[in-house]
Protein backbone atom coordinates (compact mmCIF):
# COMPACT_ATOMS: atom_id res chain seq x y z
CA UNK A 1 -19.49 -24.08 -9.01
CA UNK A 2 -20.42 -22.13 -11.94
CA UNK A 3 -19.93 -17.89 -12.71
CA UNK A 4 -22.63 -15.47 -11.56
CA UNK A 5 -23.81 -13.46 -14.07
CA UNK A 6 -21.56 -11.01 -15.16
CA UNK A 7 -21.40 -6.76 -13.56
CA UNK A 8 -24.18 -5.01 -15.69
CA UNK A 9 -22.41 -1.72 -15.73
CA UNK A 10 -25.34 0.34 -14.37
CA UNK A 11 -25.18 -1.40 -11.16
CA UNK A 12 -21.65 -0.01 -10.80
CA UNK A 13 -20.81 3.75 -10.19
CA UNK A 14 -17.56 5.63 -9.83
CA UNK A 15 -15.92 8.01 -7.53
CA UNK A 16 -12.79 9.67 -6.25
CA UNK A 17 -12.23 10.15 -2.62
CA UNK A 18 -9.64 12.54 -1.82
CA UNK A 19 -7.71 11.12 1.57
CA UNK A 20 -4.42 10.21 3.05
CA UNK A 21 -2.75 12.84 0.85
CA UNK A 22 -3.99 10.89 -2.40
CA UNK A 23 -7.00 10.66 -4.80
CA UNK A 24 -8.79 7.46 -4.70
CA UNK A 25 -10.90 6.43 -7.38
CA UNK A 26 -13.62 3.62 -6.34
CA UNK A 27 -15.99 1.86 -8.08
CA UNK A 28 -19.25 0.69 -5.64
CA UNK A 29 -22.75 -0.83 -5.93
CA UNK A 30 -25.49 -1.62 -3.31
CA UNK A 31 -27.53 0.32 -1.10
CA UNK A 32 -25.59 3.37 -0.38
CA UNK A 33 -24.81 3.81 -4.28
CA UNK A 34 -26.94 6.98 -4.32
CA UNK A 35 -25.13 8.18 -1.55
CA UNK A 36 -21.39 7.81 -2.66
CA UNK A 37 -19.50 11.05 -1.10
CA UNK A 38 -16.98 12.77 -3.16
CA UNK A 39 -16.84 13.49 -6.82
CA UNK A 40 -18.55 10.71 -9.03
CA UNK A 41 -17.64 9.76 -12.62
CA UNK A 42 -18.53 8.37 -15.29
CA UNK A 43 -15.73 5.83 -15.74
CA UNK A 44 -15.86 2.64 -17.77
CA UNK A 45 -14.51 -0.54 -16.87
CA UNK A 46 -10.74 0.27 -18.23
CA UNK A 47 -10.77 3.16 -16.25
CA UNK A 48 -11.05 5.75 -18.48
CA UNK A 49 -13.40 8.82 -16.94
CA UNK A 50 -15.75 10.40 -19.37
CA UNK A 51 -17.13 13.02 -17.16
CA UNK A 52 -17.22 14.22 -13.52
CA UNK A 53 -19.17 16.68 -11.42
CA UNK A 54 -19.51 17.18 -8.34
CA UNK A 55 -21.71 14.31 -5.97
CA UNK A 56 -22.35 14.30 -2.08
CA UNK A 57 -25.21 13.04 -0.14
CA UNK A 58 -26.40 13.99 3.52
CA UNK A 59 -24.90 11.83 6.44
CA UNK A 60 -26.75 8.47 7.00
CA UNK A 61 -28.83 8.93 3.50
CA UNK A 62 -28.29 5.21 3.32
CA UNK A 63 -29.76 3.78 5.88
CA UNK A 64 -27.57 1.21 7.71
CA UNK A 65 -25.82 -0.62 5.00
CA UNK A 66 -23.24 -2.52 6.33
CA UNK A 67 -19.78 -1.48 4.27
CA UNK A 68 -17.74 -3.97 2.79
CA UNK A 69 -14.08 -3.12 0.87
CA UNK A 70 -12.59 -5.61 -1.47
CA UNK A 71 -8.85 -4.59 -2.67
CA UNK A 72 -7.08 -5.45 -5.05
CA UNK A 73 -3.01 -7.32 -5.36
CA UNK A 74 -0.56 -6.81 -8.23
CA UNK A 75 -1.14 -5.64 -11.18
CA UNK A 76 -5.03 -5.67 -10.85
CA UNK A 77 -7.37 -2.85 -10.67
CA UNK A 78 -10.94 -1.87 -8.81
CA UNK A 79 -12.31 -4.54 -12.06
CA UNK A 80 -10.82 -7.70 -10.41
CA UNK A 81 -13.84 -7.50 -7.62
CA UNK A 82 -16.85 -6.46 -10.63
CA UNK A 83 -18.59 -9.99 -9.81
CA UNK A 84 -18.48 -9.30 -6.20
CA UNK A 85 -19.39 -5.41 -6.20
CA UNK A 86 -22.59 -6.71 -8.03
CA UNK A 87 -23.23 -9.83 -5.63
CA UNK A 88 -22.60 -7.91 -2.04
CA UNK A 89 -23.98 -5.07 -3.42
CA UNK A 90 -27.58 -6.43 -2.82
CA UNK A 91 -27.41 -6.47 0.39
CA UNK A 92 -23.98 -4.23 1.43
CA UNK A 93 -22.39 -1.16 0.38
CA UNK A 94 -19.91 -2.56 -1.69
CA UNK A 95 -16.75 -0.78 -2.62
CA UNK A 96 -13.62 -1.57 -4.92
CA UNK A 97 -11.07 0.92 -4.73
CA UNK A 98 -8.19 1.39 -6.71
CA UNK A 99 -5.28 0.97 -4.56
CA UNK A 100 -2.81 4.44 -4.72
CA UNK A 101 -0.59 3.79 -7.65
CA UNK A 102 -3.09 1.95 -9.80
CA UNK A 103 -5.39 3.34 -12.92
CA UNK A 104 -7.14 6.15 -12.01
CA UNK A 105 -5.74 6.83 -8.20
CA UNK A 106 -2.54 9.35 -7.81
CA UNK A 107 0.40 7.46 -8.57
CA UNK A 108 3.02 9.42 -5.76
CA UNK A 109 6.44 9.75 -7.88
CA UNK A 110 8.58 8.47 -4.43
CA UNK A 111 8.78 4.94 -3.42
CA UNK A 112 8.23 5.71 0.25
CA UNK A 113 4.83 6.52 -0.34
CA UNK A 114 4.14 3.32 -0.84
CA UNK A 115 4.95 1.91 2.33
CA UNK A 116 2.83 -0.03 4.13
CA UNK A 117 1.61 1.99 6.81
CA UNK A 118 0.99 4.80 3.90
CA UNK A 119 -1.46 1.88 2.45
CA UNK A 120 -2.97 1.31 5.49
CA UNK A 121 -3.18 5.09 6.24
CA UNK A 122 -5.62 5.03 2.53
CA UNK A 123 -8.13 2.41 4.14
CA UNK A 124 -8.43 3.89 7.29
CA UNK A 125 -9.10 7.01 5.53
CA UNK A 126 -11.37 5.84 2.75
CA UNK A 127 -13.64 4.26 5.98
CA UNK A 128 -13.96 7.59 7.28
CA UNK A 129 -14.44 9.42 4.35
CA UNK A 130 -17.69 6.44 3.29
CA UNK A 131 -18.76 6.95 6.93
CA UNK A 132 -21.83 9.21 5.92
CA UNK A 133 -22.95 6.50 3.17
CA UNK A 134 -23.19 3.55 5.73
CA UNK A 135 -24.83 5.24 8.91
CA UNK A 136 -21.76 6.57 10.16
CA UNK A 137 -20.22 2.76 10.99
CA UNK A 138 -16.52 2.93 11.97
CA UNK A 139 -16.10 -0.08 10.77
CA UNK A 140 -15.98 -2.18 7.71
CA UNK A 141 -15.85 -5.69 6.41
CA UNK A 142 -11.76 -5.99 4.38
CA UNK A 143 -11.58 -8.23 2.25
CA UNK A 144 -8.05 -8.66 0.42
CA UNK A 145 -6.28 -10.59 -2.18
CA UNK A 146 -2.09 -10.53 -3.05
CA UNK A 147 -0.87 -7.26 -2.42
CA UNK A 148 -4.54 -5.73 -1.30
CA UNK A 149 -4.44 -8.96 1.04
CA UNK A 150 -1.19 -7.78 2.96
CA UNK A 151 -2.42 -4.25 3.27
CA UNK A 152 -6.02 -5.94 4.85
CA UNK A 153 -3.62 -7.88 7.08
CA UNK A 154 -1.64 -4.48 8.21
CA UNK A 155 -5.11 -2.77 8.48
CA UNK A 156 -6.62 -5.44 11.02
CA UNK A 157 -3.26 -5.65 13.00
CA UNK A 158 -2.56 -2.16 13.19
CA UNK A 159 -6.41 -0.57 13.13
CA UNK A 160 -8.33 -3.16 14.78
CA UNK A 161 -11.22 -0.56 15.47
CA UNK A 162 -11.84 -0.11 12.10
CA UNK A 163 -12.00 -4.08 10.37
CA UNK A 164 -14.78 -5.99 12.27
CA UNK A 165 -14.20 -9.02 10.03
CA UNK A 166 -11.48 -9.81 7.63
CA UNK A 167 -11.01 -12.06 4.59
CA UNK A 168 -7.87 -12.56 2.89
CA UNK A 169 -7.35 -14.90 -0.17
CA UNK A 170 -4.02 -16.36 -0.93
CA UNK A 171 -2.10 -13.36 0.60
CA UNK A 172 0.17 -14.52 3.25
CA UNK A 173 0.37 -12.84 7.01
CA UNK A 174 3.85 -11.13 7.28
CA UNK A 175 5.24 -12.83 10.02
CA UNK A 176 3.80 -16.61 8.41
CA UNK A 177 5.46 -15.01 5.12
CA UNK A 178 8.86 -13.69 6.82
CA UNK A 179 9.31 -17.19 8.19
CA UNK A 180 8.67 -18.81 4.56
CA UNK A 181 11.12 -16.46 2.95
CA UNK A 182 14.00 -16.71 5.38
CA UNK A 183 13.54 -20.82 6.05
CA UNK A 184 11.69 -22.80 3.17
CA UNK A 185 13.62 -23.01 -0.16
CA UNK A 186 10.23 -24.03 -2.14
CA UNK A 187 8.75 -20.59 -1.23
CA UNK A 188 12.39 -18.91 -1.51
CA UNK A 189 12.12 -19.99 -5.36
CA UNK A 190 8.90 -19.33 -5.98
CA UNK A 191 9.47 -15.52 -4.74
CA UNK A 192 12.52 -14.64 -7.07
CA UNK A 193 10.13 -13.06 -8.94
CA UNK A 194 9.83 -10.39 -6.48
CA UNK A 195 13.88 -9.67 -6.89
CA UNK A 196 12.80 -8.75 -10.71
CA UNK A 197 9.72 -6.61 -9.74
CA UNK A 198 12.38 -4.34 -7.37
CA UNK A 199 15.03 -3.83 -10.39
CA UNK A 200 14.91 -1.19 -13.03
CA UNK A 201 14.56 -2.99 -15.84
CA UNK A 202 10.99 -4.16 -14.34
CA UNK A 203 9.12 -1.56 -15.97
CA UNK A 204 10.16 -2.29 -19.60
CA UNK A 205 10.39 -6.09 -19.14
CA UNK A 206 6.37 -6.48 -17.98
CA UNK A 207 5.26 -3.24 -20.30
CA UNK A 208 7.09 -4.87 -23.99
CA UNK A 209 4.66 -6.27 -26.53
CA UNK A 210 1.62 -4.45 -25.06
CA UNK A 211 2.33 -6.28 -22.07
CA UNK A 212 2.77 -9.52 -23.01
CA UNK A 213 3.38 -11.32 -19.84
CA UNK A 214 0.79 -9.89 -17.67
CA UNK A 215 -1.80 -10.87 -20.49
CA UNK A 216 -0.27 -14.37 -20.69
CA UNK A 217 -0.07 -15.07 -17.00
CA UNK A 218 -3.09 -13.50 -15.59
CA UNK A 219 -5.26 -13.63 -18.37
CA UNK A 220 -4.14 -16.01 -20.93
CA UNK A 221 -6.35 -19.32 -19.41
CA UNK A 222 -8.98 -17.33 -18.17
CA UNK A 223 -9.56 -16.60 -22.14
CA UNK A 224 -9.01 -19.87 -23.01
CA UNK A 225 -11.53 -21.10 -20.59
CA UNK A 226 -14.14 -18.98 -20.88
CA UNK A 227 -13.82 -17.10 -17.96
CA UNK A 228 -12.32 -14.20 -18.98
CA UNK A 229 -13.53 -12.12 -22.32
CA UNK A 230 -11.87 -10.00 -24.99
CA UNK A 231 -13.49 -6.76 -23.08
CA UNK A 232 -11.65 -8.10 -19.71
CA UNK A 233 -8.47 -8.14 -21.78
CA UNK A 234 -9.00 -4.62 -23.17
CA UNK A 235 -10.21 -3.37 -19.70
CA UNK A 236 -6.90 -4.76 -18.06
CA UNK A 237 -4.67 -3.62 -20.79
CA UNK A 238 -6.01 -0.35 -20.25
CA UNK A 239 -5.72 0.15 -17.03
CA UNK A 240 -2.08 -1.01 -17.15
CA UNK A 241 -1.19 1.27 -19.86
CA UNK A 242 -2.44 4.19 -17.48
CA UNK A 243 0.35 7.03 -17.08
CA UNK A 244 2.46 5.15 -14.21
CA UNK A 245 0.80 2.81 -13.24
CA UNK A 246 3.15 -0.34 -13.93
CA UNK A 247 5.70 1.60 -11.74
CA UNK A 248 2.78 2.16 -9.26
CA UNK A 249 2.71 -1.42 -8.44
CA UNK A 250 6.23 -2.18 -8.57
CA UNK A 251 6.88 0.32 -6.10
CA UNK A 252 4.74 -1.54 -3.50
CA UNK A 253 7.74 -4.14 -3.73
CA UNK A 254 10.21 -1.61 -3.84
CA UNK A 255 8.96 0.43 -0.25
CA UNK A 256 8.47 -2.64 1.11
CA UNK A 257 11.97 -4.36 0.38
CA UNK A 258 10.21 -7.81 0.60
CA UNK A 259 11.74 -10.63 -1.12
CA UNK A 260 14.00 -13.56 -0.78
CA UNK A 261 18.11 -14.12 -1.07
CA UNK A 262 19.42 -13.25 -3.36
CA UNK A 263 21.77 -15.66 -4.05
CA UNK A 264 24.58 -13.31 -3.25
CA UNK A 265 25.18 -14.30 0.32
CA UNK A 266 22.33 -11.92 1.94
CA UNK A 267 19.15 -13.08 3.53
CA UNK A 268 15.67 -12.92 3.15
CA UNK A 269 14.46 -9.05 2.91
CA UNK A 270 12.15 -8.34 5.78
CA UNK A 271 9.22 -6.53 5.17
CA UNK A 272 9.33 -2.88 6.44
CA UNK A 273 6.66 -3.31 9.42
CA UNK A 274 6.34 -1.17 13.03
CA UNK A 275 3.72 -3.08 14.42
CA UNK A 276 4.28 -3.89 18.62
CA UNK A 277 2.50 -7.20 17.33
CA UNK A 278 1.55 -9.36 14.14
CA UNK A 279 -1.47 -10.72 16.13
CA UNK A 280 -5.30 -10.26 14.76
CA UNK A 281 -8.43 -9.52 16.79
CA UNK A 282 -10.72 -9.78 13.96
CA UNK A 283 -12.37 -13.00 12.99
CA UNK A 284 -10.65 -13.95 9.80
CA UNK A 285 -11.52 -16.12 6.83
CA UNK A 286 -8.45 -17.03 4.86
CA UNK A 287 -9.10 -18.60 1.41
CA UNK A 288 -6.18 -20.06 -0.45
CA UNK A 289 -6.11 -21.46 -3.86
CA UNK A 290 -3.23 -24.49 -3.37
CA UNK A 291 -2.25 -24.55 -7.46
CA UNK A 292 -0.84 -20.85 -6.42
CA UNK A 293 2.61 -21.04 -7.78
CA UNK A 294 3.91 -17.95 -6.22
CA UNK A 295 2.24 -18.51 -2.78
CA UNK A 296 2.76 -21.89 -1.21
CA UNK A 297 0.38 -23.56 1.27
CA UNK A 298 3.47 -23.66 3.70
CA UNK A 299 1.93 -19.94 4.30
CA UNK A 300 -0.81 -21.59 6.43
CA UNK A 301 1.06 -23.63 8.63
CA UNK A 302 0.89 -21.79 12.33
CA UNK A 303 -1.38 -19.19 11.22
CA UNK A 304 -3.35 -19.80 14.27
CA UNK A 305 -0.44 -18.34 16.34
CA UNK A 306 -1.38 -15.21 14.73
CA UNK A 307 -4.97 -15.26 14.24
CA UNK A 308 -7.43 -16.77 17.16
CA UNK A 309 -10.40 -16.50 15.42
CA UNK A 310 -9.72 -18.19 12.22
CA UNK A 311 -11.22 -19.83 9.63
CA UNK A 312 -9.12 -21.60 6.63
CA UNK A 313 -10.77 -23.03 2.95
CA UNK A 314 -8.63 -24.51 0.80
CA UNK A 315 -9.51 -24.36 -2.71
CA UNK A 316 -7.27 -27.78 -4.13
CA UNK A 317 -7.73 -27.24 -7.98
CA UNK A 318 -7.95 -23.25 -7.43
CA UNK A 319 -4.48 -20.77 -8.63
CA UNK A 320 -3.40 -17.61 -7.26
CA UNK A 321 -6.80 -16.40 -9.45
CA UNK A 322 -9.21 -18.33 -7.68
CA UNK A 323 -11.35 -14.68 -7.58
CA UNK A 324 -12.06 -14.91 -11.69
CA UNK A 325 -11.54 -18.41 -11.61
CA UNK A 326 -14.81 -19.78 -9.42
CA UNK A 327 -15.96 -16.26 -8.46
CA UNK A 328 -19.30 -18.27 -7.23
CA UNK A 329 -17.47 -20.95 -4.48
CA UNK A 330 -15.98 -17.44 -3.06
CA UNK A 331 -18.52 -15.45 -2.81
CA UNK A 332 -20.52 -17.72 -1.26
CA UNK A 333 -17.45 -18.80 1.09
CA UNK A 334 -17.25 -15.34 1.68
CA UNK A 335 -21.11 -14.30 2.53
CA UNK A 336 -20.96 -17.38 4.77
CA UNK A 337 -18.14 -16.39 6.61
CA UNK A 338 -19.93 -12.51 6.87
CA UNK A 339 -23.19 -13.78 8.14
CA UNK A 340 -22.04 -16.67 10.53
């Protein structure tokens, strides 16, 4: 399948929710975007706000939008879900925060606030707080990739009353993921990357040349393709070069001590998790790119133990970027799934 046309930046507005202890900036679009609570900005797509004031709207000013939160994984920002704020935002209230520790949300100096149920903590929060732009809904459609994929999965496990559906896109469940790590030496080499991201020299290995790495590996084909542009590039570098933000990320690793061996006699880290269960009541659409070199397709084998209602695409010439990649196949994968 082809693009769809690319975010017009009009359609896309800018605000900061103050929850959970933390700013969140969030870019939205559909039919509650005259009714976005909280401060609004003028922000442009690196994340750089140009003005703010204040911006509130009565409860239920919207109608009864239906509210739909797309978030983003490592080291992406509120930008990585543009195509799909403008696509769901014609018929949903579509919002695309960025997570704590990324561009323009607080970055918390301590690691611990990074933990998992702090994450989880920011979405329940951020539902509340867009109640009044959506009819006062409790509940919201999640959708998640990488790291914004495991903090859907720990928001439909542990806060089951506030995702009604949930779609997660090569982000594995943390019990599928703790099995992977501990028993299948494919995945247990494709993770050592995460054993870099926990160190202290992460920060000035992934920041040198004006982040050289991150704009080889997550954008470099997408500009040689076509699918991503010399703005994208700017707007990414950008946001990474925000005050903290690179350690922002990393320290989602670093709470969550997730990783495998290290080759010094130890085993697989386990996630830091205090769930009673790992089992999802939401009807779930998991979408996995099987090129992901990071995230093997073992991390689908016995997710039905976990999740009844499931629904599995596999995407066979799609990477870990399948979003930019063929933004069209998952959107409309995705607006199926929402409207089945």
């Amino acid at each position: 399948m082809g693009h769809t046309a690319a975010a017009r930046p009009e359609e896309i507005q800018h605000s900061f929710a103050d929850v959970n202890g933390v700013r969140i900036h969030y870019a939205s679009a559909g039919a509650a975007i005259g009714a976005a609570i909280g401060v609004t900005a003028n922000v442009n797509a690196g994340g750089d706000a140009a003005a703010a004031g204040a911006g509130a709207a009565a409860p239920g000013a919207a109608g009864a939008s239906r509210l739909i939160i797309f978030l983003h994984g490592f080291p992406e920002f509120w930008y990585a879900w543009r195509e799909q704020l403008v696509e769901f935002g014609r018929d949903y209230f579509a919002v695309a925060p960025d997570m704590r520790g990324y561009n323009l949300s607080s970055k918390p100096a301590e690691i611990e606030r990074y933990e998992i149920s702090q994450l989880v903590g920011d979405v329940r929060a951020l539902v509340e707080h867009l109640q009044p732009s959506h009819a006062g809904a409790k509940k919201c459609f999640l959708v998640g990739h990488d790291w914004g994929g495991v903090v859907a999965w720990a928001a439909a496990i542990a806060c089951p009353d506030v995702v009604e559906k949930l779609v997660i896109i090569n982000s594995p469940h943390p019990g599928i993921f703790q099995r992977e790590l501990a028993e299948n030496p494919v995945q247990q080499q494709a993770s050592q990357y995460m054993l870099m991201f926990r160190s202290p020299e992460a920060e000035a290995m992934l920041s040198a040349n004006n982040f050289a790495l991150f704009q080889e590996g997550i954008l470099g084909e997408g500009l040689r393709r076509g699918y991503f542009t010399e703005a994208d590039r700017r707007a990414y570098v950008e946001a990474w070069s925000q005050p903290g933000a690179l350690t922002g990320g990393l320290n989602y690793y670093r709470a969550a001590r997730i990783g495998p061996p290290s080759g010094t006699g130890d085993e697989a880290s386990r996630m830091k998790l205090n769930f009673p269960s790992l089992d999802v009541k939401a009807p779930t659409l998991v979408i996995w790119g099987e090129k992901d070199p990071y995230l093997l397709t073992g991390n689908l084998n016995g997710l039905d133990r976990y999740v009844p209602n499931l629904r599995v695409e596999r995407i066979p010439d799609g990477t870990h970027w399948v979003v930019p990649e063929k933004p069209a196949l998952v959107n409309s994968l995705i607006r199926g799934f929402l409207e089945s």
